[in-house]
Protein backbone atom coordinates (compact mmCIF):
# COMPACT_ATOMS: atom_id res chain seq x y z
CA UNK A 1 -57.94 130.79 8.43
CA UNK A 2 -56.02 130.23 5.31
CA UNK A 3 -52.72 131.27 7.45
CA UNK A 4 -53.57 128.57 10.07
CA UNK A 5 -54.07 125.90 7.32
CA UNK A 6 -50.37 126.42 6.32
CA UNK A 7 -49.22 126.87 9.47
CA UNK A 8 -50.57 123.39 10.12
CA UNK A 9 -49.48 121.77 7.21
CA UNK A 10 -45.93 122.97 7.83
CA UNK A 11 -46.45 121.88 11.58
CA UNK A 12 -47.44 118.35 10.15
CA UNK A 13 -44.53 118.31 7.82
CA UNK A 14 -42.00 119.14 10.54
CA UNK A 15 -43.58 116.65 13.00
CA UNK A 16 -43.53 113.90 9.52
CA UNK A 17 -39.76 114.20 9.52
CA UNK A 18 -38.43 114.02 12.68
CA UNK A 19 -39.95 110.40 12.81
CA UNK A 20 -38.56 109.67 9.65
CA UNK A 21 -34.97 110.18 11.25
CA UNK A 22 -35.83 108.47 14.19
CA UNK A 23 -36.53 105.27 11.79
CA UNK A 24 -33.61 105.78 9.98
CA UNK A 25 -32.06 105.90 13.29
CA UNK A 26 -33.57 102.26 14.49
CA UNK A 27 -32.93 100.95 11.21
CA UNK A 28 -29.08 101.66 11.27
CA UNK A 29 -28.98 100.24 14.81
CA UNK A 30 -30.36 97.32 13.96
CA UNK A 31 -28.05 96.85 10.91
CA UNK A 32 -24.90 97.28 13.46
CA UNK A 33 -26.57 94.59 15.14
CA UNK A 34 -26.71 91.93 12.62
CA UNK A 35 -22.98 92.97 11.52
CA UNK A 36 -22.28 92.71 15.03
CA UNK A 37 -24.02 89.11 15.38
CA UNK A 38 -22.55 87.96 12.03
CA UNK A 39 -19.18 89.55 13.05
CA UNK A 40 -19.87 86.92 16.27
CA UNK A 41 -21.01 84.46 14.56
CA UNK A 42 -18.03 84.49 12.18
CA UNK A 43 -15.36 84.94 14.68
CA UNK A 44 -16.59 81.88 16.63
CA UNK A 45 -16.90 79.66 13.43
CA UNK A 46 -13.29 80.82 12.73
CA UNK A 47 -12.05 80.03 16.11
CA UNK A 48 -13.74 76.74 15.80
CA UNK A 49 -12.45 75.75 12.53
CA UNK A 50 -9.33 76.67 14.00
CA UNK A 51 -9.64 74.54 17.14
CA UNK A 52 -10.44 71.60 14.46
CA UNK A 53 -7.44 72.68 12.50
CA UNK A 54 -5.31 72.44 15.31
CA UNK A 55 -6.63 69.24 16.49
CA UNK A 56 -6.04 67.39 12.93
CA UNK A 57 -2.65 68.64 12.59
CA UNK A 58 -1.84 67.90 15.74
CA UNK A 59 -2.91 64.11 14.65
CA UNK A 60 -1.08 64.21 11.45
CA UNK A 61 2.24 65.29 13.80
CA UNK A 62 1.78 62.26 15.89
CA UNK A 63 0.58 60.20 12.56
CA UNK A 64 4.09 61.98 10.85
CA UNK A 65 6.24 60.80 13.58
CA UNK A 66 4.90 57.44 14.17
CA UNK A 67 5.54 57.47 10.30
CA UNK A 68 9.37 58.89 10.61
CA UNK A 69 9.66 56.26 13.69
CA UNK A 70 8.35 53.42 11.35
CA UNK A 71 11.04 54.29 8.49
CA UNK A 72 13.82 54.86 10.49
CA UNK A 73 12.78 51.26 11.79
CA UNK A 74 12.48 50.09 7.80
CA UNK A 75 15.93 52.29 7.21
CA UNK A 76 17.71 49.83 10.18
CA UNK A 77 16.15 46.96 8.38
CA UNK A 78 17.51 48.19 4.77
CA UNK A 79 20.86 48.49 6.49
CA UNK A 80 21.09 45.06 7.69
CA UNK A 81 19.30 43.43 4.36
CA UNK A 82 22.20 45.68 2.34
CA UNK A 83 25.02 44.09 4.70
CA UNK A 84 23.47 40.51 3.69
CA UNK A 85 23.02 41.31 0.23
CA UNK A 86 27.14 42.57 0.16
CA UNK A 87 27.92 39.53 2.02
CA UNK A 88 25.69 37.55 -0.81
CA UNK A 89 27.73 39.44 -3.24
CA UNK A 90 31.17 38.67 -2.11
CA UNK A 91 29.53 34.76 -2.05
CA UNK A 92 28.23 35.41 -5.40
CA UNK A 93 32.09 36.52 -6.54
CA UNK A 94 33.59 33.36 -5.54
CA UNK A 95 30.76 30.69 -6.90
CA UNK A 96 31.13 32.60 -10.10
CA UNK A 97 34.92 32.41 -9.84
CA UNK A 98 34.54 28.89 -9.16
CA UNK A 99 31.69 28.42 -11.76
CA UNK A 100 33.82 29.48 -14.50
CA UNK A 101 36.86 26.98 -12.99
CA UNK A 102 33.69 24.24 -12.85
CA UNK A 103 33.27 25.53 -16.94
CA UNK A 104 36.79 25.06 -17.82
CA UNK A 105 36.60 21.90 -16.38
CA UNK A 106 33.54 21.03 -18.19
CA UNK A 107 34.86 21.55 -21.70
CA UNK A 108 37.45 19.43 -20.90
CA UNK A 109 35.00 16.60 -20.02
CA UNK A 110 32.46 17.07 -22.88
CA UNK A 111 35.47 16.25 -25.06
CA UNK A 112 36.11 13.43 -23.45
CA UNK A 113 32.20 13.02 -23.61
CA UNK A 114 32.46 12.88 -27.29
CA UNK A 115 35.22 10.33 -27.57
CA UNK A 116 33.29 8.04 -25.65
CA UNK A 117 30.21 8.88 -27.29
CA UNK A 118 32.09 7.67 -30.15
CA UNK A 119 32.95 4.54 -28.37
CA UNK A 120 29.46 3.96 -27.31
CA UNK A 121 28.00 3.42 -30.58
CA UNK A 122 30.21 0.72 -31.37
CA UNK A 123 29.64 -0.98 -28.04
CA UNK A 124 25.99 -0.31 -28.45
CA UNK A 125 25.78 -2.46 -31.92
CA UNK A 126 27.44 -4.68 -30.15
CA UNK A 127 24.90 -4.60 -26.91
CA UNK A 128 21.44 -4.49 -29.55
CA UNK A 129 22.98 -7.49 -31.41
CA UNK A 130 22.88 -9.15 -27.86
CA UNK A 131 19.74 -7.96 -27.05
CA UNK A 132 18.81 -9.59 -29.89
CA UNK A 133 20.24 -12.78 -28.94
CA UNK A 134 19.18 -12.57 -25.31
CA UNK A 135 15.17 -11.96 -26.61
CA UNK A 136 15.34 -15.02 -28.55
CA UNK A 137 16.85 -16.90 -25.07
CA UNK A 138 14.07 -15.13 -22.85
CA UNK A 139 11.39 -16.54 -25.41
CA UNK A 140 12.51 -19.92 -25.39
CA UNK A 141 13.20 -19.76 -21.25
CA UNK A 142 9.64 -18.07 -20.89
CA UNK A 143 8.71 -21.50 -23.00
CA UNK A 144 10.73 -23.73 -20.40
CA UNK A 145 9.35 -21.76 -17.41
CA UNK A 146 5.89 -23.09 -18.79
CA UNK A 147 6.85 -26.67 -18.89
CA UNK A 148 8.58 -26.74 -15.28
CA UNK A 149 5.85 -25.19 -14.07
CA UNK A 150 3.74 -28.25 -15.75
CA UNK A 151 6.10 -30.21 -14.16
CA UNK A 152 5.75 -29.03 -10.74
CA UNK A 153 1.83 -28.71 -11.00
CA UNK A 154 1.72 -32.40 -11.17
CA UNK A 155 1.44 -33.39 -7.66
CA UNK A 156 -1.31 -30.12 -7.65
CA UNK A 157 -3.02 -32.07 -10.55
CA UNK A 158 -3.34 -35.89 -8.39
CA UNK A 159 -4.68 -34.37 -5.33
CA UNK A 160 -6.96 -32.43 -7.58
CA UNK A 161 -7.95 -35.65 -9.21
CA UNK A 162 -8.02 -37.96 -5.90
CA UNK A 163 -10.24 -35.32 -4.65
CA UNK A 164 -12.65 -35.13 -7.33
CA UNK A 165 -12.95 -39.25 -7.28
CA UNK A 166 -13.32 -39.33 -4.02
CA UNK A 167 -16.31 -37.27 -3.84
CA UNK A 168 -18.01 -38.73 -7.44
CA UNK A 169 -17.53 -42.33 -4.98
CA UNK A 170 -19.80 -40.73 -2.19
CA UNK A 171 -16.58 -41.35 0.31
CA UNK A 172 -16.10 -38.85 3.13
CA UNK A 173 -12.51 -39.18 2.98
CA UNK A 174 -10.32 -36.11 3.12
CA UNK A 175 -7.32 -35.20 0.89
CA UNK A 176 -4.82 -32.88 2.38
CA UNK A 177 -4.91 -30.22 -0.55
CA UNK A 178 -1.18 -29.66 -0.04
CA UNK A 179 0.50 -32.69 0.65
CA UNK A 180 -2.45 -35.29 -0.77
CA UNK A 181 -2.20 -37.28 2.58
CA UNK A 182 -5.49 -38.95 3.31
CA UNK A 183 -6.21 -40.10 6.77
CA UNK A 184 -8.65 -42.58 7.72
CA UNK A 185 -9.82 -43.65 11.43
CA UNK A 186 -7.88 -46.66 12.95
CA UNK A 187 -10.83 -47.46 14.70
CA UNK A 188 -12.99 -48.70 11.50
CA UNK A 189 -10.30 -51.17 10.46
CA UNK A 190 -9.21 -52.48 14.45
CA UNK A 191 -10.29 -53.84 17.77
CA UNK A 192 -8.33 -51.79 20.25
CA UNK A 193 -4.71 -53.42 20.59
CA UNK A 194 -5.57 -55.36 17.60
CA UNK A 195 -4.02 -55.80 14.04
CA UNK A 196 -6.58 -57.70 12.19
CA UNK A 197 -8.71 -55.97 9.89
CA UNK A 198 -12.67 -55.83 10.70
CA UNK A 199 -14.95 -56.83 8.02
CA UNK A 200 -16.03 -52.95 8.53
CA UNK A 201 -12.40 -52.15 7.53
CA UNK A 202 -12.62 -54.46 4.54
CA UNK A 203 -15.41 -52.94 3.12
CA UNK A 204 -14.18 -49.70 2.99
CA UNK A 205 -10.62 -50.81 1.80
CA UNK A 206 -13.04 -52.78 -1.08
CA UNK A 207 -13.97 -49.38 -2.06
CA UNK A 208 -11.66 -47.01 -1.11
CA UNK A 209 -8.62 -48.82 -2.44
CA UNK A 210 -9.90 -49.11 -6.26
CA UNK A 211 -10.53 -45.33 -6.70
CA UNK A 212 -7.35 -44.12 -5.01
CA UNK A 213 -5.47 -46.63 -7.50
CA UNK A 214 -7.27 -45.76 -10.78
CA UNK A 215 -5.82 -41.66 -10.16
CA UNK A 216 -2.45 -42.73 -9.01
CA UNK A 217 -1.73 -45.41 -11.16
CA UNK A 218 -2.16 -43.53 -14.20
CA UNK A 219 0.09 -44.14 -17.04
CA UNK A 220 0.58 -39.68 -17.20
CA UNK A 221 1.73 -39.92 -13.66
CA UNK A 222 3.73 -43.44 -14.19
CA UNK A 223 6.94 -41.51 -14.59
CA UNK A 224 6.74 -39.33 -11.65
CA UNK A 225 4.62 -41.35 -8.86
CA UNK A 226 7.64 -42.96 -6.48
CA UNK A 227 5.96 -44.62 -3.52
CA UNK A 228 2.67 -45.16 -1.85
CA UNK A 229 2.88 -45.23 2.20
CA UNK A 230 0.54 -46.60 4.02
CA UNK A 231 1.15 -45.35 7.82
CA UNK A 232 -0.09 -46.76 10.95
CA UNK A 233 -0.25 -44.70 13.69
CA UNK A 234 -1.10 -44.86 17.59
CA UNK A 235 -2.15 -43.10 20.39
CA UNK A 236 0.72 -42.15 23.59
CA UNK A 237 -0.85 -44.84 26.27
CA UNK A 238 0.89 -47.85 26.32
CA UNK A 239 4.99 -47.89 25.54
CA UNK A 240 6.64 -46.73 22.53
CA UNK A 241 7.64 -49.90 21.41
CA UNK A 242 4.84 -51.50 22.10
CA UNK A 243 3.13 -48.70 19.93
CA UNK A 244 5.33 -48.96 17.14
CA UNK A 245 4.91 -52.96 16.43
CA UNK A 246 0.93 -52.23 16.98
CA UNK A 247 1.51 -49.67 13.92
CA UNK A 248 3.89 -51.22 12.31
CA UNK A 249 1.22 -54.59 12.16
CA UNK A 250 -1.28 -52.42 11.08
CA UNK A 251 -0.03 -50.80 8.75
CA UNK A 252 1.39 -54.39 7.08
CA UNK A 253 -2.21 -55.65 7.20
CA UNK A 254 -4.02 -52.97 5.52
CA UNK A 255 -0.88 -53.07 2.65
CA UNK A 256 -1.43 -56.98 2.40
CA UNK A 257 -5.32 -56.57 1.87
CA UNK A 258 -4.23 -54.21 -0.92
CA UNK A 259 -2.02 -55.95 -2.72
CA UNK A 260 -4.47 -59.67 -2.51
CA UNK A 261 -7.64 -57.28 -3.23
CA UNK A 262 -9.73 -59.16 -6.24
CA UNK A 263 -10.82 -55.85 -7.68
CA UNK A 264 -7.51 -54.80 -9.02
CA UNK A 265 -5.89 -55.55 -12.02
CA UNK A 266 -2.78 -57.83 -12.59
CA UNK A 267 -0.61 -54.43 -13.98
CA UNK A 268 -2.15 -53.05 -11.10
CA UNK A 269 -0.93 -55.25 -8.48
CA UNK A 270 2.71 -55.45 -10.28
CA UNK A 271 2.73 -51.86 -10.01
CA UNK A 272 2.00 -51.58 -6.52
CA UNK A 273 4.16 -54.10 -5.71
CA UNK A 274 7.09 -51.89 -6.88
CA UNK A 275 5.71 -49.00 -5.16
CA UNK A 276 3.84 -49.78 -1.99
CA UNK A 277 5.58 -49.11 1.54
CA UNK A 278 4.00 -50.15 4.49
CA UNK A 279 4.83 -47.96 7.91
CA UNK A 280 4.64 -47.65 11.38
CA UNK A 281 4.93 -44.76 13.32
CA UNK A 282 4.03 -45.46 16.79
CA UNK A 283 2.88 -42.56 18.98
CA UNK A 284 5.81 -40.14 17.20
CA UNK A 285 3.18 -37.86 15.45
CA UNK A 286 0.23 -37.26 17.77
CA UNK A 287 -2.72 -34.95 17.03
CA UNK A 288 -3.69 -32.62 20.00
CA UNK A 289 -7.14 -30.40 19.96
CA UNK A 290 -7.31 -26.55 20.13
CA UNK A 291 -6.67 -26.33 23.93
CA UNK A 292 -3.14 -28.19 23.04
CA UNK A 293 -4.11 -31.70 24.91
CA UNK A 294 -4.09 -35.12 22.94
CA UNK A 295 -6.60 -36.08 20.40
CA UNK A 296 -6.47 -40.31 21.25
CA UNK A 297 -9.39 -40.65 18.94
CA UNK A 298 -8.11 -38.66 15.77
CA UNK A 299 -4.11 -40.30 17.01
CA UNK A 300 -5.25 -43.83 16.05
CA UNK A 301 -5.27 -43.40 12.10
CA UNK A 302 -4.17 -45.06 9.29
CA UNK A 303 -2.89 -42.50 6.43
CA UNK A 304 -2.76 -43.07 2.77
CA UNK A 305 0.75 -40.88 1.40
CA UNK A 306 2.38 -40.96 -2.13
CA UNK A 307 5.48 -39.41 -2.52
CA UNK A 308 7.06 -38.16 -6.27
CA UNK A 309 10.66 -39.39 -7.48
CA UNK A 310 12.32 -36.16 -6.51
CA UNK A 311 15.30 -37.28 -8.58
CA UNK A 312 13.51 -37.72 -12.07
CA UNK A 313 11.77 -34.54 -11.53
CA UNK A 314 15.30 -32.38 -11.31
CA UNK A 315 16.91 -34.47 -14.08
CA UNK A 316 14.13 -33.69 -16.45
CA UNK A 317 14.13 -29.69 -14.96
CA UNK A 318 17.91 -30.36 -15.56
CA UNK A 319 17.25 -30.90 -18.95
CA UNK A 320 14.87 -28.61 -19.54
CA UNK A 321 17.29 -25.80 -18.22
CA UNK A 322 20.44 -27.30 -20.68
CA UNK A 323 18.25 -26.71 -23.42
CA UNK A 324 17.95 -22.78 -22.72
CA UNK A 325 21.61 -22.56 -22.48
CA UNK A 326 22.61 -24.23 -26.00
């Protein structure tokens, strides 16, 4: 019994270690496995990376030449820019060759520069001490520039003035600003084909006449006032002659009723004795509307003028002008 215990136990020991090698066995297998798989595994990461490796160099030799391609380009362009610049050299040499001729020169001529710098300062007290003089003569012809310019303003200043009396008398009557003409309508003062003045004519003459005399006659314009022209005109029917002895009758009446008017002074009529000029002008100086036909209406006028004595105005700008040159 005790025999066939051990023999048991030793049969159960045996049988215990032949598994034991047997797991051993799978265990070592299964190791050669994984070495094997990670051996795979390995070799195809390696022959990957390599793949990659290959790929990327193989871009950086393309990248490499297109790089070697691009400087031999920039190497061409160095060569030509270095051929320029040695062409810009030699220029160089010869503008500095001629520079330091140009230099030479130049010395020569600031010398030269001094003695007339010396020169200039003599002239140049000479020049301020007619500055001086010519200030003094721009003063006193800024001063006569003033007073001819007075003098000119005058005519300015009467058909300012006829204007202004004119309207204060409630008369309609228009004064040319430039020339100072006034025009009134033939028609008020005549019968068609008629010289003699209409009592209508009369009584504006009665008032007209008065207020044109009291600007003009004036004892500030006295020196300057020439003439007064009374003009007659016409319109173009009829003939020219014919026309101008209509005028020229017209134009005598309306002067006649002037000078025998009751309202005016003695001095007044003396004056206008010495200055009055009666006109006629026929059909020479028509008016014509917009559409460039004849106005017969606004043709048949009688115009007030006065005209400035031209020649006292330049003697006394004559004078004016002598006195700026002593």
């Amino acid at each position: 019994m005790a025999r066939q215990r051990i023999h048991n136990r030793r049969a159960s020991r045996g049988a215990q270690g032949g598994q034991s090698w047997i797991s051993y066995s799978d265990m070592m297998a299964a190791l050669l496995l994984i070495f094997v798989l990670i051996l795979a595994y390995s070799l195809f990461n390696y022959f990957t990376m390599l793949e990659d490796k290959n790929r990327k160099l193989d871009e950086q030799t393309l990248a490499l030449n297109l790089a070697r391609d691009e400087l031999n380009a920039k190497e061409q362009a160095l060569i030509i820019i270095q051929t320029d610049l040695d062409k810009m050299q030699d220029t160089l040499s010869a503008k500095e060759k001629e520079l330091n001729s140009t230099q030479a020169t130049l010395i020569i001529r600031e010398e030269e520069l001094e003695n007339a710098k010396a020169a200039l300062l003599v002239k140049q007290k000479a020049l301020d001490d007619a500055t001086a003089r010519l200030e003094e003569q721009q003063l006193a012809l800024a001063s006569q520039a003033r007073r001819i310019d007075d003098l000119i303003g005058i005519r300015t200043t009467m058909i300012r003035e006829l204007s202004a009396s004119l309207t204060a008398a409630n008369m309609k009557a228009t004064v040319d600003a430039n020339t100072g003409d006034i025009v009134l309508d033939s028609s008020v003062f005549f019968e068609t084909g008629k010289s003699v003045i209409k009592e209508e004519g009369k009584e504006l003459l009665n008032r007209f006449i008065p207020v044109y005399l009291n600007v003009l006659l004036q004892d500030k314009y006295n020196s300057y006032l020439g003439e007064i022209i009374i003009e007659g005109h016409t319109d173009s029917s009829g003939t020219y002659q014919s026309n101008l002895k209509l005028s020229q009758d017209r134009a005598l009446q309306v002067a006649l009723y002037c000078l025998n008017m009751p309202s005016l002074s003695h001095a007044q009529k003396v004056r206008l004795q010495q200055i009055l000029t009666a006109k006629g002008r026929s059909s020479s100086d028509l008016v014509y509307d917009a559409d460039g036909r004849e106005n017969p209406d606004a043709s048949r006028r009688v115009e007030f003028k006065f005209s400035l004595k031209d020649a006292e105005m330049i003697e006394e700008m004559n004078r004016i002008l002598s006195e700026v040159e002593e």
